[in-house]
Protein backbone atom coordinates (compact mmCIF):
# COMPACT_ATOMS: atom_id res chain seq x y z
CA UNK A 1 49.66 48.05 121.85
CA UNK A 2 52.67 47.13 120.24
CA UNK A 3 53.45 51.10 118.92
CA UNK A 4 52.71 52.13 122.87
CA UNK A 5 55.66 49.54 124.03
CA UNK A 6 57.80 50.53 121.18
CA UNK A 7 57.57 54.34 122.45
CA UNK A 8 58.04 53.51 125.80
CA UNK A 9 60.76 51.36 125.34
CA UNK A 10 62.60 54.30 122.98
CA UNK A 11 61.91 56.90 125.71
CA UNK A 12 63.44 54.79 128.08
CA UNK A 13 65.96 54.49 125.43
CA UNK A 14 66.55 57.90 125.01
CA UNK A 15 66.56 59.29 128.72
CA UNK A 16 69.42 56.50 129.49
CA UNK A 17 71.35 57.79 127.05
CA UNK A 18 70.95 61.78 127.61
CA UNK A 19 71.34 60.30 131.52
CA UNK A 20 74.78 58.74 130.83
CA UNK A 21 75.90 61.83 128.82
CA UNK A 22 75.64 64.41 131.56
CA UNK A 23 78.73 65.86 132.87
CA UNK A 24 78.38 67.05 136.09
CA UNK A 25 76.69 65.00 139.36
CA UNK A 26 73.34 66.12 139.91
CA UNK A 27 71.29 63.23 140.60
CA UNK A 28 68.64 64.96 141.21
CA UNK A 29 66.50 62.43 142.91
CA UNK A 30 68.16 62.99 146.22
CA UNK A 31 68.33 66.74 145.93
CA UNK A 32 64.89 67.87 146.22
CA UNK A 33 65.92 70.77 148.68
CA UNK A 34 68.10 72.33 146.01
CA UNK A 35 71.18 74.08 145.69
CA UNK A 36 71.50 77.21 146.99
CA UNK A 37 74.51 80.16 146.16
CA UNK A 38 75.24 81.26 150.14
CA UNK A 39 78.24 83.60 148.88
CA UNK A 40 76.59 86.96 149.76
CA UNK A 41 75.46 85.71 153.12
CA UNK A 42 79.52 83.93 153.76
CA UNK A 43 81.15 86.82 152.82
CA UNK A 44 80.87 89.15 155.26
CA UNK A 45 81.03 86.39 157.97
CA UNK A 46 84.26 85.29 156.32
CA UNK A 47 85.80 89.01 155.86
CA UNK A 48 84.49 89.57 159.46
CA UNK A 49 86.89 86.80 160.53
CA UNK A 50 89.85 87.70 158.24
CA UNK A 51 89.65 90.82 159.55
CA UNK A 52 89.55 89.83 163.37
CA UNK A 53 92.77 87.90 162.27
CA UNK A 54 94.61 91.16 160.31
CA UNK A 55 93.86 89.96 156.79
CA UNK A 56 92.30 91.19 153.82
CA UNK A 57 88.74 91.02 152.38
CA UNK A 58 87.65 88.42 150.13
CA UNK A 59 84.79 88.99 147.04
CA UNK A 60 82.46 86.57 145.29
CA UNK A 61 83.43 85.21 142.10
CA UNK A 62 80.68 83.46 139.92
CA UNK A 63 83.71 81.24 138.57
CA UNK A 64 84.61 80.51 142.33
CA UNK A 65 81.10 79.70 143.19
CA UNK A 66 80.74 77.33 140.20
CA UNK A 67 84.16 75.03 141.30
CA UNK A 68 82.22 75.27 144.53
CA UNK A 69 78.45 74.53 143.42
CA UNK A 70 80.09 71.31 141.10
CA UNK A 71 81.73 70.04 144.60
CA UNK A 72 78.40 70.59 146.47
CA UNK A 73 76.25 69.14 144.44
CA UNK A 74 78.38 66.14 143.79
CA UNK A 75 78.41 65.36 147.74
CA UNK A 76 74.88 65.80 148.15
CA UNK A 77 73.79 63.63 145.03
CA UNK A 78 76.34 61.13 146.33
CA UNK A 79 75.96 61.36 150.07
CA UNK A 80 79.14 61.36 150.51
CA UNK A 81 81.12 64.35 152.79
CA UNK A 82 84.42 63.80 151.02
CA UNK A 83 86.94 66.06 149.16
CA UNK A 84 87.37 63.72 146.43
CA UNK A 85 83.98 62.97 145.54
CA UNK A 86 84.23 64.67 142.48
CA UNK A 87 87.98 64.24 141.62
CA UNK A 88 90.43 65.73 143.47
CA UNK A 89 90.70 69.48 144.41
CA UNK A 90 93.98 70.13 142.12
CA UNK A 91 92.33 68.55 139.04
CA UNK A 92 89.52 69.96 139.79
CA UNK A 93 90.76 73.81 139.78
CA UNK A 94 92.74 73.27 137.33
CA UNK A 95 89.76 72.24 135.21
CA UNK A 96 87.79 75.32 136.27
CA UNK A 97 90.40 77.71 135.21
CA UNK A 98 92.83 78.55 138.53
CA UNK A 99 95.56 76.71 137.00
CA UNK A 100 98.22 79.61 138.24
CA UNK A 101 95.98 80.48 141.18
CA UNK A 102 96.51 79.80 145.25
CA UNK A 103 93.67 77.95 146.44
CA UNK A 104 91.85 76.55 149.26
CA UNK A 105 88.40 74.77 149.78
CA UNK A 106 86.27 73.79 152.96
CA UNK A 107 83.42 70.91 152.96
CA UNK A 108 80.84 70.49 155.40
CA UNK A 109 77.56 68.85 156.27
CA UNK A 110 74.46 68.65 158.44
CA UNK A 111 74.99 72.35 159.10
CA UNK A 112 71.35 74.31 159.38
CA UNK A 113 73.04 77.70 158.61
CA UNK A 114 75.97 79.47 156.71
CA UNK A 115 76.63 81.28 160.63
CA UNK A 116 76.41 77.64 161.71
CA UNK A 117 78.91 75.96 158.76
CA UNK A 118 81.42 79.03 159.14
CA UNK A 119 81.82 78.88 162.80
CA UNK A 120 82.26 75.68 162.89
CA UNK A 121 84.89 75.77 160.09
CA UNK A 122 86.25 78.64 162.79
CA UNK A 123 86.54 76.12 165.54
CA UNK A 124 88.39 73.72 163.30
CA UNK A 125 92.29 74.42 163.31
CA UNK A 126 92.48 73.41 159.28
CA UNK A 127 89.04 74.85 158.30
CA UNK A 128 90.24 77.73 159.70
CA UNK A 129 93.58 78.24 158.24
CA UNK A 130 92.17 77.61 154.94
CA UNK A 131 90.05 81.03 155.82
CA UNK A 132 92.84 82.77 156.58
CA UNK A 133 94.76 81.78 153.09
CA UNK A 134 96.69 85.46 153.16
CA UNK A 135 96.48 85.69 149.23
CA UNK A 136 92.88 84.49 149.37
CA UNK A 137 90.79 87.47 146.93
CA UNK A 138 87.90 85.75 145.66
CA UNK A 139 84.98 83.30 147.29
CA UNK A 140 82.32 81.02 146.73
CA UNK A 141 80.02 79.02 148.78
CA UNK A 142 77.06 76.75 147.91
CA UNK A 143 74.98 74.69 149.87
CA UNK A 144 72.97 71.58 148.25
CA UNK A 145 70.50 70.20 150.07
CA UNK A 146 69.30 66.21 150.00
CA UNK A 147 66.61 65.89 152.17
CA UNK A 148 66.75 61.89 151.96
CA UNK A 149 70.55 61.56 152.58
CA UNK A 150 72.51 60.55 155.77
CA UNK A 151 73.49 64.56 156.33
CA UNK A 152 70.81 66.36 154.37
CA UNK A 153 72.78 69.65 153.75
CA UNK A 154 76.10 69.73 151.89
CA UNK A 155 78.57 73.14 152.08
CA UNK A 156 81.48 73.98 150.30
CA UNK A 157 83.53 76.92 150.50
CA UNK A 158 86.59 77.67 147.99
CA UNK A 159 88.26 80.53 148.31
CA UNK A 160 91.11 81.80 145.79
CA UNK A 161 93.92 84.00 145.43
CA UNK A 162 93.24 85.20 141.38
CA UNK A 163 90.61 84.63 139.30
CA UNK A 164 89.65 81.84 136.57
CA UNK A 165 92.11 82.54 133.68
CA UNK A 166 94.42 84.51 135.14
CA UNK A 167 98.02 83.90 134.84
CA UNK A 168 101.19 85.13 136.46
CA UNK A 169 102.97 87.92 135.14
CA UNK A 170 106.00 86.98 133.13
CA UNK A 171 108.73 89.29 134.17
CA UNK A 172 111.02 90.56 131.05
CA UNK A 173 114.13 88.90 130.60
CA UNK A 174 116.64 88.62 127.53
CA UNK A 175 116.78 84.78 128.68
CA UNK A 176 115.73 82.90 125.83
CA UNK A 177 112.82 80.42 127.39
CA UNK A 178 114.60 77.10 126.71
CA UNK A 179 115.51 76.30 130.58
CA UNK A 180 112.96 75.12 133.27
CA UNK A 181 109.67 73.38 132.83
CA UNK A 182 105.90 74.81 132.35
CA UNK A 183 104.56 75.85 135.00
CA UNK A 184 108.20 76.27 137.04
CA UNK A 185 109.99 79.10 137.58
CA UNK A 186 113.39 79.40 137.93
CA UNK A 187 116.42 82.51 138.71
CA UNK A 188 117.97 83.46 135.58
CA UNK A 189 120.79 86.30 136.79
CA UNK A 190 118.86 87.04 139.39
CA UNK A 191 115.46 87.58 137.33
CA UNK A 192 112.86 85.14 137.68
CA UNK A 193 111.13 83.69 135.08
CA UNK A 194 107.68 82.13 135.32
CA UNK A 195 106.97 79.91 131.73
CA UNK A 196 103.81 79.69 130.94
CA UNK A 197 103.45 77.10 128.81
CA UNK A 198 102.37 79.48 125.50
């Protein structure tokens, strides 16, 4: 009796711990519905609408549609329809590798569809000028659904203009690199120089 509360009690032990070292929200007790990668189904619905608008197509990008499954996933196991949920978009790039890329992202809830989430996004004047980002390349989009939550379905849409890891192109100059700060360019005789921080 005594071993069979020990174990139980250790278990117990053990899942807190393995619980409080996770690093990404998925409580998964109010995501029974799942989480879902929509990107094939978006993408032609969002190039249909770039195009419509004289803009170029977008692709899916697994690294785009993991920034984009972390945000989903964190407003469904949170119920909460926020941007900051799970840090703020800047940091949160910037983590994921699009530290020198253009980037944009759209949340949403209670939508039944990915038609449904888009067009709405459409009808909304800063949705939709985040889907018409001119430099935007690259896409994701996830939905996570939480049956038991306030809005059920979560959607988040990021779209980019370069991949994870890619940086800008310095441009040659005999400038030595001691002006300007990382991550700042600045006109050197009418060259501009990009440091990179290397």
């Amino acid at each position: 009796m005594v071993q069979n509360i020990f174990r139980v009690g250790l278990v117990a032990l053990v899942s807190l711990f393995v619980a409080s070292c996770a690093t990404t929200p998925t409580s998964q007790s109010n995501m029974s519905g799942g989480v879902v990668d929509v990107s094939y189904e978006a993408v032609g619905l969002v190039n249909s609408f770039r195009a419509q608008n004289g803009l170029g197509p977008v692709s899916v990008d697994s690294a785009v549609v993991e920034a984009a499954r972390y945000q989903a996933v964190a407003m469904a196991s949170r119920d909460v329809l926020s941007h900051e949920v799970a840090g703020d978009f800047t940091t949160r790039m910037n983590n994921a590798g699009f530290t020198y890329a253009l980037a944009t992202e759209n949340v949403g809830a209670a939508d039944r569809s990915v038609a449904d989430s888009i067009n709405a996004w459409i009808r909304s004047p800063h949705h939709r000028e985040n889907m018409l980002m001119r430099e935007a390349k690259y896409m994701g989009m996830i939905r996570a659904s939480a049956p038991g939550s306030r809005y059920r379905t979560y959607w988040a849409l990021i779209l980019t203009s370069a991949q994870a890891g890619s940086g800008p192109k310095i441009i040659y100059s005999s400038a030595k690199p001691s002006r300007g700060k990382v991550g700042t360019p600045f006109e050197n005789d009418g060259v501009q120089i990009f440091f990179t921080g290397q």
